[in-house]
PDB file of N, CA and C in Angstrom:
ATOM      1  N   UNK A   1      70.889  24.772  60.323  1.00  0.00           N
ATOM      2  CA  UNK A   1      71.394  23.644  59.563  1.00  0.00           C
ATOM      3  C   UNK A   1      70.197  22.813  59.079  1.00  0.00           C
ATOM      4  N   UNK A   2      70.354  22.000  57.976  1.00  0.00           N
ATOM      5  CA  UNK A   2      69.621  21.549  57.142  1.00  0.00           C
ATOM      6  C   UNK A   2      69.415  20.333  58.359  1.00  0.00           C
ATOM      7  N   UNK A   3      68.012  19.682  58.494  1.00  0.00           N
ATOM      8  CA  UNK A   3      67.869  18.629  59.287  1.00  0.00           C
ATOM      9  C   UNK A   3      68.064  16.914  58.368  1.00  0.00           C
ATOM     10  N   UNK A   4      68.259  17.612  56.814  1.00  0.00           N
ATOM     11  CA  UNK A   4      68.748  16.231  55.859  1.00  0.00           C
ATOM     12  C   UNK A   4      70.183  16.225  56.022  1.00  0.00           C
ATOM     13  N   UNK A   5      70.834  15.323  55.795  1.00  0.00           N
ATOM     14  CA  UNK A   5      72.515  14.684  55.826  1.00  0.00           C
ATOM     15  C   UNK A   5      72.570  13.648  54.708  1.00  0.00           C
ATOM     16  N   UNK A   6      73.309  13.581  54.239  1.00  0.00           N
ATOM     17  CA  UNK A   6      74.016  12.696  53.577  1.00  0.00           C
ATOM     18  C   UNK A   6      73.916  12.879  52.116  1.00  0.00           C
ATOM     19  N   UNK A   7      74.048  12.190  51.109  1.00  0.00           N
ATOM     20  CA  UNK A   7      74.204  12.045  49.678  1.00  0.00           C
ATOM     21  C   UNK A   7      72.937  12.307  49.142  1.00  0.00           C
ATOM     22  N   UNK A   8      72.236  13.059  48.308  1.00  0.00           N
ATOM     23  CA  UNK A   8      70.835  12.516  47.717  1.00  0.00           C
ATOM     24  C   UNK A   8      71.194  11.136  47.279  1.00  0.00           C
ATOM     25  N   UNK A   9      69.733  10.504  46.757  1.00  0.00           N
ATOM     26  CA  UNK A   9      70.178   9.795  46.107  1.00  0.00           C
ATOM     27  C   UNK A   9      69.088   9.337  45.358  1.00  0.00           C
ATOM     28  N   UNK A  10      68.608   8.529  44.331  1.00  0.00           N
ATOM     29  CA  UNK A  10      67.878   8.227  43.313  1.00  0.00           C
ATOM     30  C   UNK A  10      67.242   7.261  43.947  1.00  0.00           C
ATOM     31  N   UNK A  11      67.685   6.287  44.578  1.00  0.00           N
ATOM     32  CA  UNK A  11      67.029   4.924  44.800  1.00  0.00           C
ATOM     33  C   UNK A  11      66.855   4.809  46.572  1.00  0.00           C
ATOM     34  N   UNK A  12      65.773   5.806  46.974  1.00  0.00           N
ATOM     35  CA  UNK A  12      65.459   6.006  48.180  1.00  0.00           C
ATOM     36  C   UNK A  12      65.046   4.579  48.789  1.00  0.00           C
ATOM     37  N   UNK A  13      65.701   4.236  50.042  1.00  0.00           N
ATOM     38  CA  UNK A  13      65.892   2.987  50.781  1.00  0.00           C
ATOM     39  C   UNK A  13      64.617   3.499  52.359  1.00  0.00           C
ATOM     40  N   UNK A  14      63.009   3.564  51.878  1.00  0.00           N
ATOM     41  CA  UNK A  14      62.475   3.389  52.618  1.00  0.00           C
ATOM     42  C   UNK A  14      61.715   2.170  53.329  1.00  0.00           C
ATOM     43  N   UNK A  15      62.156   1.307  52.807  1.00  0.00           N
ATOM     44  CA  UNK A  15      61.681   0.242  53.624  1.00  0.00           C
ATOM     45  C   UNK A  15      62.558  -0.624  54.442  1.00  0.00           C
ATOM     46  N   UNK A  16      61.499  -0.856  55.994  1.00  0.00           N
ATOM     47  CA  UNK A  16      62.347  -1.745  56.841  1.00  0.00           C
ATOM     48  C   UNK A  16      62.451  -2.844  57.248  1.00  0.00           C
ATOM     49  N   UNK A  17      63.191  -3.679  57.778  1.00  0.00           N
ATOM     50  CA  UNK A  17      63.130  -4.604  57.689  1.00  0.00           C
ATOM     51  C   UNK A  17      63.817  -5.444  58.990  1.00  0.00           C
ATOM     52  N   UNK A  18      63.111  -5.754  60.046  1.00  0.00           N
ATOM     53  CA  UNK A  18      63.456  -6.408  61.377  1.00  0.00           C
ATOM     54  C   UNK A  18      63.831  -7.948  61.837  1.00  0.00           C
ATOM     55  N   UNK A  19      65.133  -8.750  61.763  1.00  0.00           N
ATOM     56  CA  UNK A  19      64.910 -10.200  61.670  1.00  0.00           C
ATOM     57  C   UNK A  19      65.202 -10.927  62.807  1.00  0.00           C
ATOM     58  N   UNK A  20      65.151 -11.726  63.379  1.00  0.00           N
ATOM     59  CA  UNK A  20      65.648 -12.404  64.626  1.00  0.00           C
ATOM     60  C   UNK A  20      66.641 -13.660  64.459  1.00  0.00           C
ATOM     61  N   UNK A  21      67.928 -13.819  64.625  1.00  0.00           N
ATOM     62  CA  UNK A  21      68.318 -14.275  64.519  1.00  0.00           C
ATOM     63  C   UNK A  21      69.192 -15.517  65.481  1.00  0.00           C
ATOM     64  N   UNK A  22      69.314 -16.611  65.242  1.00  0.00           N
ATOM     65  CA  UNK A  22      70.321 -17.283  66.665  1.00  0.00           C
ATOM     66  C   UNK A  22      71.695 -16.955  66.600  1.00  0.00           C
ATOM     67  N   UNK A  23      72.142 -16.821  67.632  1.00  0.00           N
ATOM     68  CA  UNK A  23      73.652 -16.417  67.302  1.00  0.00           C
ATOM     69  C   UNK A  23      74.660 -16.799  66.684  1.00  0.00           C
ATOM     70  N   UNK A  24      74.148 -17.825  66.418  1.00  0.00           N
ATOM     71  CA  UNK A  24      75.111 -18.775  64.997  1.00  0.00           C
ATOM     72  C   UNK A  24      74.934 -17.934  63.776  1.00  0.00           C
ATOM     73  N   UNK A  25      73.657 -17.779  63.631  1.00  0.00           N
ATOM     74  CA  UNK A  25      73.434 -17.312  61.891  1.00  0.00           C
ATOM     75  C   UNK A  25      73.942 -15.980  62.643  1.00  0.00           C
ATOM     76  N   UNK A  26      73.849 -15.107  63.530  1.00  0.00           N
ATOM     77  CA  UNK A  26      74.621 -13.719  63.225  1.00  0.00           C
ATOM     78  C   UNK A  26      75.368 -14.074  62.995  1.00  0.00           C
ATOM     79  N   UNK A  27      76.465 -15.175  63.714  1.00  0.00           N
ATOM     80  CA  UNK A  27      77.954 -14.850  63.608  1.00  0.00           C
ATOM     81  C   UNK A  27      78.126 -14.990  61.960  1.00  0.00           C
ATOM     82  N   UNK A  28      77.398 -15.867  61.248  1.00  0.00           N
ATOM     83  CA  UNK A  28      77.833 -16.206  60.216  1.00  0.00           C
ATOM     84  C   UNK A  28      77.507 -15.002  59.218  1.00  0.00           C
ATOM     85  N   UNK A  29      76.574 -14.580  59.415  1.00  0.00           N
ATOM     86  CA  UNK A  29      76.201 -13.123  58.538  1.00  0.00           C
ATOM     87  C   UNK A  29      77.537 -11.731  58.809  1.00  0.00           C
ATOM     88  N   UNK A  30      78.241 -11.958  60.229  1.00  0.00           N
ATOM     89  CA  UNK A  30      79.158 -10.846  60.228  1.00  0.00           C
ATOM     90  C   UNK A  30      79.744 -11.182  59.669  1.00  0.00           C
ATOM     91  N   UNK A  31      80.288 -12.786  59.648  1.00  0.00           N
ATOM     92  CA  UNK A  31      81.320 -13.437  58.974  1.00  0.00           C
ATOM     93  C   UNK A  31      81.781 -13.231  57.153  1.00  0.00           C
ATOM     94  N   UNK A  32      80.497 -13.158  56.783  1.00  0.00           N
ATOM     95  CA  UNK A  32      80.620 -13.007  55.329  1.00  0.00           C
ATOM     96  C   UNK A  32      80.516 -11.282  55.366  1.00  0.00           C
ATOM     97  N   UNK A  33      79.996 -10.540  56.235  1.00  0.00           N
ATOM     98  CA  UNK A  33      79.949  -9.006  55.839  1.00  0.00           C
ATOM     99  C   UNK A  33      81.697  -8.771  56.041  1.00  0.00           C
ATOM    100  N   UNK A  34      82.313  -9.494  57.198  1.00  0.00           N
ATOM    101  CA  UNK A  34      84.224  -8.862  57.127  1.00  0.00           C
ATOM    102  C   UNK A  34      84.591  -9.324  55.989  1.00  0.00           C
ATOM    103  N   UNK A  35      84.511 -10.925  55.667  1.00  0.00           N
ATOM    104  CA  UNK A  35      85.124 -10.860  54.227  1.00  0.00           C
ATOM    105  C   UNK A  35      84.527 -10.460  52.900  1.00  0.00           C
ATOM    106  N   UNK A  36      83.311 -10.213  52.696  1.00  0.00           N
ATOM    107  CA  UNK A  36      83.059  -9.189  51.262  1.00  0.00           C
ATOM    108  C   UNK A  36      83.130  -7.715  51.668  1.00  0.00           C
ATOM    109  N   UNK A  37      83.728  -7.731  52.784  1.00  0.00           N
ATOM    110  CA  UNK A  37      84.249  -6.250  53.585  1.00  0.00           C
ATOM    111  C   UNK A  37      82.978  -4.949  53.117  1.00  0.00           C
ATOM    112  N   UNK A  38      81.797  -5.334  53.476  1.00  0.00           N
ATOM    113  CA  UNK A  38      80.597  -4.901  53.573  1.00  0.00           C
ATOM    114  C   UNK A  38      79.479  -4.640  54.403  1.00  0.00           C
ATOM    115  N   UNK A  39      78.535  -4.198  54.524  1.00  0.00           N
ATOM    116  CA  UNK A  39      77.569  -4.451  55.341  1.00  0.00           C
ATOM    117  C   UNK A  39      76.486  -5.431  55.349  1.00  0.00           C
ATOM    118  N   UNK A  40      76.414  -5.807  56.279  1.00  0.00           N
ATOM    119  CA  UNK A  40      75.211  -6.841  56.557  1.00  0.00           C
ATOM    120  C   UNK A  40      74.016  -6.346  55.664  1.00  0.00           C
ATOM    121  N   UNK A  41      73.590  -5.775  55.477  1.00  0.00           N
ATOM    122  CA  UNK A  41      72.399  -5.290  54.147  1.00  0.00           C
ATOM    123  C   UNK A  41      73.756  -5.306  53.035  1.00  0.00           C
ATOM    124  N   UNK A  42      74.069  -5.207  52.826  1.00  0.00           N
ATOM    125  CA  UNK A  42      74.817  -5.480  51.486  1.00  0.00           C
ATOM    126  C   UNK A  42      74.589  -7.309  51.250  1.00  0.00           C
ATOM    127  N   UNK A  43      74.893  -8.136  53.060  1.00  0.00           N
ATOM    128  CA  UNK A  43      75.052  -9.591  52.596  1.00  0.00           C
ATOM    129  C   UNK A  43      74.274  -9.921  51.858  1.00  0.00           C
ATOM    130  N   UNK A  44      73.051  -9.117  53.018  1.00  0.00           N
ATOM    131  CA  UNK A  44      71.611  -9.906  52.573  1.00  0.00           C
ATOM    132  C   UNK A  44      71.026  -9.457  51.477  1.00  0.00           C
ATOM    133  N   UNK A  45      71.420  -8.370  50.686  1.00  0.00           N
ATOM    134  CA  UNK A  45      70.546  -8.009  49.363  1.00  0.00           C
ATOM    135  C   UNK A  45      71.216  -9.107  48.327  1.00  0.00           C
ATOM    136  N   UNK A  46      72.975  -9.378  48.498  1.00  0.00           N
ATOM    137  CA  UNK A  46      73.292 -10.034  47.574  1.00  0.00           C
ATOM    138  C   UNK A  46      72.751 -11.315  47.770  1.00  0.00           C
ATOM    139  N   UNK A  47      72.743 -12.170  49.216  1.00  0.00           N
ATOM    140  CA  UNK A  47      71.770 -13.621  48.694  1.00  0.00           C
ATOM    141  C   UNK A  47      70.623 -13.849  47.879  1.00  0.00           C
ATOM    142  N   UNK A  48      69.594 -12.377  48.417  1.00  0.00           N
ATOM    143  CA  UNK A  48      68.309 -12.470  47.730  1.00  0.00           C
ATOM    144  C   UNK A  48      68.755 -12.769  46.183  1.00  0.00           C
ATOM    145  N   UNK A  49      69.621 -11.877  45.402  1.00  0.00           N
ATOM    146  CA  UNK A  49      70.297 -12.071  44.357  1.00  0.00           C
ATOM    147  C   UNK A  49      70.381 -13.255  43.560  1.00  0.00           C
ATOM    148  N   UNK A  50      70.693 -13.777  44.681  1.00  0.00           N
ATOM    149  CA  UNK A  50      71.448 -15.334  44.360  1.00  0.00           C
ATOM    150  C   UNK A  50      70.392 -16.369  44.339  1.00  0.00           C
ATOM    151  N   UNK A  51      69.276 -15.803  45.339  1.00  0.00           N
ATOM    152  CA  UNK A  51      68.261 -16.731  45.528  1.00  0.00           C
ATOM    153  C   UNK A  51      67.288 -16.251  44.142  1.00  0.00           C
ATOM    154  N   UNK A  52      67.364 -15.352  43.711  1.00  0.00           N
ATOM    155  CA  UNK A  52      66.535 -14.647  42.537  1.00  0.00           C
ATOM    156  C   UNK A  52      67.011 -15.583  41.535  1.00  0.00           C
ATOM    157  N   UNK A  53      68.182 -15.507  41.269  1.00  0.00           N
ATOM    158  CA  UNK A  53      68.549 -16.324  39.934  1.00  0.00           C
ATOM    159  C   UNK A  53      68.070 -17.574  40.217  1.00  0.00           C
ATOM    160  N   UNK A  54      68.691 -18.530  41.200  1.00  0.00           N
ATOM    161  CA  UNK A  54      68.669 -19.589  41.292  1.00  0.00           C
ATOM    162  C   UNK A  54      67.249 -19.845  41.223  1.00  0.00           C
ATOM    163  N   UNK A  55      65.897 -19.971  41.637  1.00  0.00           N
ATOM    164  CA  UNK A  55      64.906 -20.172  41.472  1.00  0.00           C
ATOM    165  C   UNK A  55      64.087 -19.412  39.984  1.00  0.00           C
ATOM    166  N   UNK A  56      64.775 -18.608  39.327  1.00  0.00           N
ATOM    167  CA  UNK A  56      64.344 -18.625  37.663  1.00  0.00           C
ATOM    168  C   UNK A  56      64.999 -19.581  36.933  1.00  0.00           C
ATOM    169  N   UNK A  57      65.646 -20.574  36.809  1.00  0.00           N
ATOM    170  CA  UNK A  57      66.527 -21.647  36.348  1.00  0.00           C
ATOM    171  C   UNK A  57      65.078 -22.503  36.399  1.00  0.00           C
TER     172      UNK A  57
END
């Protein structure tokens, strides 16, 4: 068996990224990953997003 799995994909996700958090801000990061019914890297790519726009204004 092939020792690769999953989808190819175009936009290879090699970089990592380790954060420490208090248990408040987790809870609040799961909090928004159940309701945009996503993953926690999904939250956090979309703030950067948000923080991208907002500071080109």
């Amino acid at each position: 068996m092939s020792p690769r799995t999953g989808r190819p994909t175009q936009n290879k996700k090699t970089e990592r990224l380790e954060i420490r958090l208090t248990p408040e801000e987790a809870q609040r990061l799961e909090k928004c990953a159940q309701k945009m019914q996503a993953s926690k890297t999904e939250v956090i790519n979309e703030g950067v997003k948000l923080l991208e726009k907002k500071l080109e204004q």
